[in-house]
Protein backbone atom coordinates (compact mmCIF):
# COMPACT_ATOMS: atom_id res chain seq x y z
CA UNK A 1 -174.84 -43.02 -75.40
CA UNK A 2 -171.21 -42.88 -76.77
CA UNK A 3 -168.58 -44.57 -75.15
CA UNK A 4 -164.54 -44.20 -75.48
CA UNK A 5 -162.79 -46.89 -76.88
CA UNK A 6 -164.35 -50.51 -78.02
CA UNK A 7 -167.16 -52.66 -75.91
CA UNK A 8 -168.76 -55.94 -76.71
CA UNK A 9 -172.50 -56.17 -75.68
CA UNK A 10 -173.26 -59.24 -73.93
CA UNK A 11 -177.12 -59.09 -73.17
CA UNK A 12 -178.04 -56.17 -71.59
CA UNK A 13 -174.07 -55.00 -70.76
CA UNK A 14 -171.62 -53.71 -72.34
CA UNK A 15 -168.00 -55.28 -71.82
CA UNK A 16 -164.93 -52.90 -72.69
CA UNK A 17 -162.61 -54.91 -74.72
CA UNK A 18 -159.44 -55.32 -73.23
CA UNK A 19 -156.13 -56.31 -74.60
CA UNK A 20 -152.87 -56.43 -72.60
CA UNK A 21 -149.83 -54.61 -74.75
CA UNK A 22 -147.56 -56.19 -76.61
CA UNK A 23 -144.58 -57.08 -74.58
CA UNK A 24 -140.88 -58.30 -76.51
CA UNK A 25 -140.36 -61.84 -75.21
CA UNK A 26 -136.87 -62.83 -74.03
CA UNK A 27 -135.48 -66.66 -72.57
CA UNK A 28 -136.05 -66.16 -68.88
CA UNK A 29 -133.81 -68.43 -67.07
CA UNK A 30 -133.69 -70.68 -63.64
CA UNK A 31 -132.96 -67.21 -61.97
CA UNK A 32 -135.68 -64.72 -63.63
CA UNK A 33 -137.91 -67.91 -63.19
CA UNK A 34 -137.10 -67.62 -59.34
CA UNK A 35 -137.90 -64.08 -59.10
CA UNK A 36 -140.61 -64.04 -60.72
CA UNK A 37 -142.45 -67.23 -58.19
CA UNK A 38 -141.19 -64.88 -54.98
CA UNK A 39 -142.44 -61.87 -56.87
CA UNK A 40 -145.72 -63.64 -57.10
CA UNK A 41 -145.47 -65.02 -53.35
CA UNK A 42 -144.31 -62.00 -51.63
CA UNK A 43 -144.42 -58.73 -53.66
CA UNK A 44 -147.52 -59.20 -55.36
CA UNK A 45 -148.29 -55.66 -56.38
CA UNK A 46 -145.19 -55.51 -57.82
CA UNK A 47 -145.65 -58.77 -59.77
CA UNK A 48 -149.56 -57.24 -61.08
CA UNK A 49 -147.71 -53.79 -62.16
CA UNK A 50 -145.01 -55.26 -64.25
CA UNK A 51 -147.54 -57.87 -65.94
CA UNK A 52 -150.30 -55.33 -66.93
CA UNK A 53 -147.70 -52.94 -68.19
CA UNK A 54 -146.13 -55.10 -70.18
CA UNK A 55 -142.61 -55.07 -68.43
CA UNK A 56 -142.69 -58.25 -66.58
CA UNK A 57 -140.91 -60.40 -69.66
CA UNK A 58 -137.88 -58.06 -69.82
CA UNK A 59 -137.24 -57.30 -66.03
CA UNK A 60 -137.61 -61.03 -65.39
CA UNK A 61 -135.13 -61.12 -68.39
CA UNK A 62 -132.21 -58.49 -66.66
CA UNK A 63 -132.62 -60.26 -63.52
CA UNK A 64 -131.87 -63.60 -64.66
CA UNK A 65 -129.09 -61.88 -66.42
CA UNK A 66 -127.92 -60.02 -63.35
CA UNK A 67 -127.91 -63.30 -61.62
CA UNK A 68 -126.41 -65.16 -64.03
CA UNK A 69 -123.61 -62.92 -63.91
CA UNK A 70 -123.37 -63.12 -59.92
CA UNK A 71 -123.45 -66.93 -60.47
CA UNK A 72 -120.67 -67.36 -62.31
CA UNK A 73 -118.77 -64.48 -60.52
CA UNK A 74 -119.10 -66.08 -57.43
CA UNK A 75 -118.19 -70.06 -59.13
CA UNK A 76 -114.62 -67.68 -60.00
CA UNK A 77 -114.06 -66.82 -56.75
CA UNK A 78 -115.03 -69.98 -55.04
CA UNK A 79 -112.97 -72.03 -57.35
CA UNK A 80 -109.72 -69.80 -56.79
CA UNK A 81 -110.25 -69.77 -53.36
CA UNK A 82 -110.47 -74.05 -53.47
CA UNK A 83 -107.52 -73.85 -55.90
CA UNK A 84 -109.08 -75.46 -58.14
CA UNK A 85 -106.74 -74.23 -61.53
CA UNK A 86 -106.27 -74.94 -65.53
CA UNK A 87 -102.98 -76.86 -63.75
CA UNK A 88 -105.43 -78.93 -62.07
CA UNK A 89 -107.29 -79.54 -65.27
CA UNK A 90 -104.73 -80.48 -67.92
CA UNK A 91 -103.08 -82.95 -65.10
CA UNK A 92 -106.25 -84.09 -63.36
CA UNK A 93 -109.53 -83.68 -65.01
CA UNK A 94 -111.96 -86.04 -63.17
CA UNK A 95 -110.72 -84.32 -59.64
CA UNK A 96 -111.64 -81.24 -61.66
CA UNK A 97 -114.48 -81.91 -62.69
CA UNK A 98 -115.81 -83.07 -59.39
CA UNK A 99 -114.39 -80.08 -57.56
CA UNK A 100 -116.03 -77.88 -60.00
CA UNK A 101 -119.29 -79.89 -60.09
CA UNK A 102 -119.07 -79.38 -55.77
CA UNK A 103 -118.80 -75.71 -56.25
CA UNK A 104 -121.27 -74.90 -58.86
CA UNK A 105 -123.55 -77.05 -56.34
CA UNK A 106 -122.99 -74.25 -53.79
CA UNK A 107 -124.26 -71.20 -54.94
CA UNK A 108 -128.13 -71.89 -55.56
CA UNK A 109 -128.42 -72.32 -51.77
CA UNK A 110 -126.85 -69.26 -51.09
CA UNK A 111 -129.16 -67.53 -53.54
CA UNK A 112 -131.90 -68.44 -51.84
CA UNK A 113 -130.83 -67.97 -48.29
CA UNK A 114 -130.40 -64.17 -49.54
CA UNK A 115 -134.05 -64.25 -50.88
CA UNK A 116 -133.50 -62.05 -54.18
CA UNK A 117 -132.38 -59.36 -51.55
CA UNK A 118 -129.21 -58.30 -53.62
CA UNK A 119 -131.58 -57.51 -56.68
CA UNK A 120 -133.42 -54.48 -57.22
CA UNK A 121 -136.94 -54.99 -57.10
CA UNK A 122 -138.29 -51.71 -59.39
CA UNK A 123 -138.15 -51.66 -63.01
């Protein structure tokens, strides 16, 4: 009997052998880290397409980036809104520093209160 592709015989059966792809590994972040545990927790069939297709590393990758970006963009806005300013800086800089330590402190929660909503979920 001929069979596609490759099979290991173990006793009397005949095991395909199976190999996931080759997927390009990028740094995944505290964000793409995130995703990926409420991928796993909630969206599972999501989560097993993007692994056996190999595109789990690099959409875990964009969203961390995407995050990232939000992160920071949001750290702007919260710190001009605080007025928290390069004057501030050059003439205080451990009220600064502890302002800006307060608001970088504030965004994870929000993140999570928003449960990954804000980023697509499809690759």
């Amino acid at each position: 009997m001929r069979l596609g592709g490759t099979y290991t015989q173990i006793e009397d059966y005949f095991l395909p052998d199976l190999k996931l792809s080759e997927e390009e590994t990028k740094p995944i972040g505290i964000w793409g880290q995130r995703h990926r545990r409420y991928l796993k927790e909630h969206k599972r069939a999501i989560y097993t397409t993007l692994l056996t297709s190999g595109k789990l590393n690099g959409y875990l990758a964009d969203i961390d980036e995407q995050a990232e970006k939000l992160f920071f963009r949001l750290v702007k806005q919260m710190a001009e809104r605080e007025s928290v300013t390069e004057h501030l800086k050059a003439d205080m800089q451990f009220e600064w520093v502890q302002k800006m330590n307060n608001i970088r402190n504030k965004p994870p929660s929000c993140f999570l209160q928003i449960d990954f909503g804000f980023l697509p979920l499809v690759a």
